[in-house]
N, C-alpha and C. Protein backbone atom coordinates (compact mmCIF):
# COMPACT_ATOMS: atom_id res chain seq x y z
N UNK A 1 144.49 129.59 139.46
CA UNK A 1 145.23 130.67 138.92
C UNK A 1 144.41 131.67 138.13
N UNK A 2 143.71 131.19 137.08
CA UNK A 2 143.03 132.09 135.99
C UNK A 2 141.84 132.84 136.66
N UNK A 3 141.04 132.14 137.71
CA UNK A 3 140.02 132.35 138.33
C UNK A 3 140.28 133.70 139.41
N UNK A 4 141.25 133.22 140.16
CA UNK A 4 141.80 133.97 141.14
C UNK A 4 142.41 135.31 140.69
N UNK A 5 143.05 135.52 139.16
CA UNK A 5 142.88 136.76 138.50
C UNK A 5 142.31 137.68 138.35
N UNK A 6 140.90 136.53 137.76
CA UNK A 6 139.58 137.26 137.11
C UNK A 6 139.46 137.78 139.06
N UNK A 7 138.83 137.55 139.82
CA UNK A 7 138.66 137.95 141.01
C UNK A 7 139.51 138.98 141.52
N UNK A 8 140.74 138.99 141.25
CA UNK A 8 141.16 140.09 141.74
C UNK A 8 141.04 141.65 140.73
N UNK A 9 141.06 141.55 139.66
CA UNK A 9 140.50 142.28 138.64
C UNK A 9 139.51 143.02 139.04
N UNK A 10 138.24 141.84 139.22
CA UNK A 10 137.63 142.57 139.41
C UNK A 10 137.20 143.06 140.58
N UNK A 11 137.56 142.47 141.39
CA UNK A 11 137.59 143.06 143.05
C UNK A 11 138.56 145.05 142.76
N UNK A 12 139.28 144.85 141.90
CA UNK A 12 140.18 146.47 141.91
C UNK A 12 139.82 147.46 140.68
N UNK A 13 138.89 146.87 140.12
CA UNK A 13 138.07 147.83 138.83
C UNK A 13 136.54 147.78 138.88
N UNK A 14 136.31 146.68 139.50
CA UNK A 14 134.65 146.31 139.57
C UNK A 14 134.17 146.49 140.58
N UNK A 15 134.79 147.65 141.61
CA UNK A 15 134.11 147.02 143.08
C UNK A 15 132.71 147.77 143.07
N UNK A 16 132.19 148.68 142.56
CA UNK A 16 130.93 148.62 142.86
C UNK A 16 130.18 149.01 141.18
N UNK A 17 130.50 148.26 140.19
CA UNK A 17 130.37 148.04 138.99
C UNK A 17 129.58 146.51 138.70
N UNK A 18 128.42 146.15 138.52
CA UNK A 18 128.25 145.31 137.82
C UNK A 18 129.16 144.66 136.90
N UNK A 19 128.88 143.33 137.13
CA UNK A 19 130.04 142.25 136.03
C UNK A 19 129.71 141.33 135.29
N UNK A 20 129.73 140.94 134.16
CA UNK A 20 129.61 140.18 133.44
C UNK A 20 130.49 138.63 132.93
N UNK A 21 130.84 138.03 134.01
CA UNK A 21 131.64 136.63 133.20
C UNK A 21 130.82 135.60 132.14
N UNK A 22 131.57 135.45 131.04
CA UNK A 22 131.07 134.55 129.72
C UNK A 22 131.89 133.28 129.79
N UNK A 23 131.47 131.85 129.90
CA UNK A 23 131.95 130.96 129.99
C UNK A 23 131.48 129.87 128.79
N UNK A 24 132.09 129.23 128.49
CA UNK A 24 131.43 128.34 127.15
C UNK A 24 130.45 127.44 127.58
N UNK A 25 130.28 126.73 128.58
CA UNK A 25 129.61 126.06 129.17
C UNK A 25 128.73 126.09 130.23
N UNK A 26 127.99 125.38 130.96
CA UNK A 26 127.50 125.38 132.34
C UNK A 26 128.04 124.69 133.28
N UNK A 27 128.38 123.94 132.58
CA UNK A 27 129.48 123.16 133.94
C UNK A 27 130.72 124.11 134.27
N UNK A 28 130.90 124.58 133.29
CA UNK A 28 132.31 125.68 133.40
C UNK A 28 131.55 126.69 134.51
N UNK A 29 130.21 127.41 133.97
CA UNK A 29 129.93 128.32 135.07
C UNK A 29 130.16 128.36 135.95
N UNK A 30 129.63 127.05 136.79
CA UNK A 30 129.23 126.55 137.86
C UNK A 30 130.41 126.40 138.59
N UNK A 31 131.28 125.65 137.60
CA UNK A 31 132.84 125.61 138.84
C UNK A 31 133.18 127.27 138.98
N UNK A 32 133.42 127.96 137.97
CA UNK A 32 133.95 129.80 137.87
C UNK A 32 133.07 130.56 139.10
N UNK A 33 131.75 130.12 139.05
CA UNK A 33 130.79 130.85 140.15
C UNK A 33 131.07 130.51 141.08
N UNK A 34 131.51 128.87 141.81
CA UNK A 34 131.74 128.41 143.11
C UNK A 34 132.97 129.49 143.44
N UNK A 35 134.20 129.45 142.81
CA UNK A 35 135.20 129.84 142.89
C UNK A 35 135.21 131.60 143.11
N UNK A 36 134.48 132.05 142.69
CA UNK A 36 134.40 133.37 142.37
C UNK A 36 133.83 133.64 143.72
N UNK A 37 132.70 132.69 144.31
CA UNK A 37 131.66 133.15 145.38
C UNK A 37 132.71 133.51 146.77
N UNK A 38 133.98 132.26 146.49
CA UNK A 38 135.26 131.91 147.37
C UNK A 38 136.32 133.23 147.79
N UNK A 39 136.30 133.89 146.88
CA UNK A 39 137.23 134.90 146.53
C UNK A 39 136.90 136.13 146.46
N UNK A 40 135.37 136.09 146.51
CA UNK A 40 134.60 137.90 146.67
C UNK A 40 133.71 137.83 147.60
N UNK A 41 133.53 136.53 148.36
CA UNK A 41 132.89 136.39 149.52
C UNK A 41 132.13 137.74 150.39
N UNK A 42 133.16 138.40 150.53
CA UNK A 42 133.45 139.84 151.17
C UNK A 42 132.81 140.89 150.48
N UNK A 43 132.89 140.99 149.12
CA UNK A 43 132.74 142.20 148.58
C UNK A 43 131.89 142.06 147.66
N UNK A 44 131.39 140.76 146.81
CA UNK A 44 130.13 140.66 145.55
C UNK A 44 129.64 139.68 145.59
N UNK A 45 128.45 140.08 145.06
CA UNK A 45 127.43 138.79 145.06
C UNK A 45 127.86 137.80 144.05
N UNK A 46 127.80 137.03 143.85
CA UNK A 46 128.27 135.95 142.54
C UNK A 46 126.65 135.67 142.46
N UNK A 47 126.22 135.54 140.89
CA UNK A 47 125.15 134.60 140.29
C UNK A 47 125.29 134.08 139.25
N UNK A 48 124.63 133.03 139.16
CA UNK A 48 124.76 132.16 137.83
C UNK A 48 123.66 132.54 136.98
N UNK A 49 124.02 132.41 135.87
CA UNK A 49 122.66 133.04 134.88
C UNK A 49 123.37 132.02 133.39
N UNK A 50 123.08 130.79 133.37
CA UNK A 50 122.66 129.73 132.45
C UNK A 50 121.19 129.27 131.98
N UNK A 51 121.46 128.45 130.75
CA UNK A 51 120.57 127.97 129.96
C UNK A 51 119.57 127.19 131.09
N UNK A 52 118.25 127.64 130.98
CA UNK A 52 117.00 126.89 131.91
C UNK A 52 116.57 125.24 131.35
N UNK A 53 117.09 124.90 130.20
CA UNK A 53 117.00 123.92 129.63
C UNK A 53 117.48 122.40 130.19
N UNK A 54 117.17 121.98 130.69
CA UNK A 54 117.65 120.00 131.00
C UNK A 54 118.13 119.66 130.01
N UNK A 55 116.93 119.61 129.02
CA UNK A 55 116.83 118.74 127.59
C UNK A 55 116.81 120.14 126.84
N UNK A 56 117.53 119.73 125.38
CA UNK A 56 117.20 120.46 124.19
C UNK A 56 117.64 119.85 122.96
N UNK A 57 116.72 119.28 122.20
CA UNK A 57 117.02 118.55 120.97
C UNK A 57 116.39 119.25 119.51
N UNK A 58 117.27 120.29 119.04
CA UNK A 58 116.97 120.78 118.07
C UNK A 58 115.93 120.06 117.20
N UNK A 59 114.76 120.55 116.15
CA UNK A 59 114.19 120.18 115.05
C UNK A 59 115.09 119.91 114.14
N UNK A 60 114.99 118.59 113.18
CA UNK A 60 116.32 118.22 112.16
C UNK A 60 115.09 117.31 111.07
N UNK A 61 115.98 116.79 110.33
CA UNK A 61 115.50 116.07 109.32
C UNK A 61 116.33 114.79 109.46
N UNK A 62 115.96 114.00 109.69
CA UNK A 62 116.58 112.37 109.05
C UNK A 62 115.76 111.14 108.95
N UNK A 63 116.90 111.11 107.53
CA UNK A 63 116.23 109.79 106.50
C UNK A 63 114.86 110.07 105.74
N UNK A 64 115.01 111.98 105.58
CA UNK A 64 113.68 112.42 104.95
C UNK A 64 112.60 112.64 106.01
N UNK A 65 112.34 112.30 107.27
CA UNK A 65 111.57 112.37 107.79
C UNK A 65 111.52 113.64 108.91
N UNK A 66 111.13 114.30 109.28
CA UNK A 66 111.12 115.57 110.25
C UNK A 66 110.67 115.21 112.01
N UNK A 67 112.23 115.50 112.01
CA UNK A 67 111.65 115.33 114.02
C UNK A 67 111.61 116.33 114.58
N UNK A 68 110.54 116.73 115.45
CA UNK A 68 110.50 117.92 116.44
C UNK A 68 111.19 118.46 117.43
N UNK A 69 111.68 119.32 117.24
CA UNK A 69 112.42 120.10 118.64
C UNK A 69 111.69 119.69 120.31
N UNK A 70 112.50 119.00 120.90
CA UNK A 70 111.85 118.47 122.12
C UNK A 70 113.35 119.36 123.40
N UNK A 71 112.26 119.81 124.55
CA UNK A 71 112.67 120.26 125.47
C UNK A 71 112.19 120.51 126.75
N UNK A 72 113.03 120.39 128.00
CA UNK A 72 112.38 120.12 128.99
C UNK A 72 113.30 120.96 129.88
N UNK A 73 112.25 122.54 130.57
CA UNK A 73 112.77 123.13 131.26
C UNK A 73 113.72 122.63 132.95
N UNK A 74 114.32 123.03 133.11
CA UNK A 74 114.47 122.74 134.87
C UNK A 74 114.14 123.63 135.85
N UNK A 75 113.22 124.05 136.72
CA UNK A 75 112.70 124.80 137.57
C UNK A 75 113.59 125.36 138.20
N UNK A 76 114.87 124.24 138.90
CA UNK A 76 115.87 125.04 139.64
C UNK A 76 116.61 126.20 138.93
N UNK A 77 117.08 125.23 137.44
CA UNK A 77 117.75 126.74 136.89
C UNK A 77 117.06 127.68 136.05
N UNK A 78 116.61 127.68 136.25
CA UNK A 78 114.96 128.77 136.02
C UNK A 78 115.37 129.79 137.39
N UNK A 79 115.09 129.62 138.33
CA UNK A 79 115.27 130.06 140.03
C UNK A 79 116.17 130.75 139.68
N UNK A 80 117.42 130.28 139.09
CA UNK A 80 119.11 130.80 139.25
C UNK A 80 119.03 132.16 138.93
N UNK A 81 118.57 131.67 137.59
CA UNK A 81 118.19 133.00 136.04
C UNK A 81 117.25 134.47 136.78
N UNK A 82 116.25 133.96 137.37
CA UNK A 82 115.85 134.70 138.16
C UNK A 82 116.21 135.67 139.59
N UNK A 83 117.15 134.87 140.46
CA UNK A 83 118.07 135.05 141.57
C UNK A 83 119.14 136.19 140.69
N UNK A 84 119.42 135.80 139.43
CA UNK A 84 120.54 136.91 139.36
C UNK A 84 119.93 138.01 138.38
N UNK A 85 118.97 137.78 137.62
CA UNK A 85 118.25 138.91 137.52
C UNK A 85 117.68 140.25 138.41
N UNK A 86 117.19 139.56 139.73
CA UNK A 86 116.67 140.41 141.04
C UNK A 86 118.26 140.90 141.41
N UNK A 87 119.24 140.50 141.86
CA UNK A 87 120.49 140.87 142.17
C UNK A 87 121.12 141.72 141.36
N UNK A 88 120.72 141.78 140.36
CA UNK A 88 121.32 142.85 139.46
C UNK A 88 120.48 144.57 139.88
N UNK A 89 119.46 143.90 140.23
CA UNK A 89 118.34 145.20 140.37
C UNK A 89 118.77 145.60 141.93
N UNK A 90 119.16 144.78 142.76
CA UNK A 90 119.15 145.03 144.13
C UNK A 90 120.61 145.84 144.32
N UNK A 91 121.46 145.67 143.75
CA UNK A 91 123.05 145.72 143.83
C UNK A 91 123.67 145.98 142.72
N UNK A 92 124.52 146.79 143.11
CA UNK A 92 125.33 147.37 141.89
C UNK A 92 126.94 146.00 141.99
N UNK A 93 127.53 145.67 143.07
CA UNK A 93 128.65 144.82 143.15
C UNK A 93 127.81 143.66 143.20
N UNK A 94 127.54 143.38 141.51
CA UNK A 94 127.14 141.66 141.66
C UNK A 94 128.07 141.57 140.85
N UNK A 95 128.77 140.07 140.25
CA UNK A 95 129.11 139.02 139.36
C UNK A 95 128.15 138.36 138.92
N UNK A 96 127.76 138.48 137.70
CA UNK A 96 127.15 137.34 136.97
C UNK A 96 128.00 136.51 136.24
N UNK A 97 127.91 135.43 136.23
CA UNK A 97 128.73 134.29 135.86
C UNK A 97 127.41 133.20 134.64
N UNK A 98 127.54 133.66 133.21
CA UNK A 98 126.98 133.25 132.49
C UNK A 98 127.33 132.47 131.57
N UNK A 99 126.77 131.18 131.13
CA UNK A 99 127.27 130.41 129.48
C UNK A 99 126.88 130.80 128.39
N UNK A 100 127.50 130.29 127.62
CA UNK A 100 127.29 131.54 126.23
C UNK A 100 125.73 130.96 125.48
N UNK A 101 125.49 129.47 125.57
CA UNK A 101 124.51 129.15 125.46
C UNK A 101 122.69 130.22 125.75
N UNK A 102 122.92 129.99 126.65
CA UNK A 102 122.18 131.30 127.41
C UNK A 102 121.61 132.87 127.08
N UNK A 103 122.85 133.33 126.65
CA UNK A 103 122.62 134.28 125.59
C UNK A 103 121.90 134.63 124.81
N UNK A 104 121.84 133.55 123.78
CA UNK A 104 120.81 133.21 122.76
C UNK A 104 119.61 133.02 122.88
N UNK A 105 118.94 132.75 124.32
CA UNK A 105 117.34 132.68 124.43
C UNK A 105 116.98 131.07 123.86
């Protein structure tokens, strides 16, 4: 229902407008982007543009002692980030489908 909205929306205001979807998550993306890819098939590119991160374990303090920020990129979604970066440059009717995570760098 909610998805199929957003799609028609923007299929009748966005058709040759760049788009921006904000999702709280990456798993959320990922289902919104499948769905989106379903429904604009025809008319926009869908890309995902999430956090490149696997791992991310903030720097903290416990029990007085200081642990280091540890993180471990993923190559594929690295690729993604990139795929919808070039698509933005290539095409004016893309969807980007982003987590808010992401944002932040």
């Amino acid at each position: 229902g909610k998805t199929f909205v957003v799609a028609n929306v923007i299929d009748t205001i966005a058709r040759d407008k760049p788009t921006l979807v904000v999702v709280p998550n990456k798993t959320l993306a990922a289902q919104v982007a499948r769905e989106l890819r379903a429904y604009l098939r025809d008319t926009h590119r869908v890309e995902l543009f999430v956090s490149h991160f696997s791992l991310y374990v903030p720097e903290s303090f416990s029990r007085g002692r200081y642990v280091e920020k540890r993180s471990a990129i993923d190559p594929n979604l690295d690729a993604l980030r990139h795929r919808a970066t070039r698509a933005l440059v290539e095409s004016d009717n893309v969807v980007v489908v982003a987590s808010v995570s992401c944002l932040y760098g």
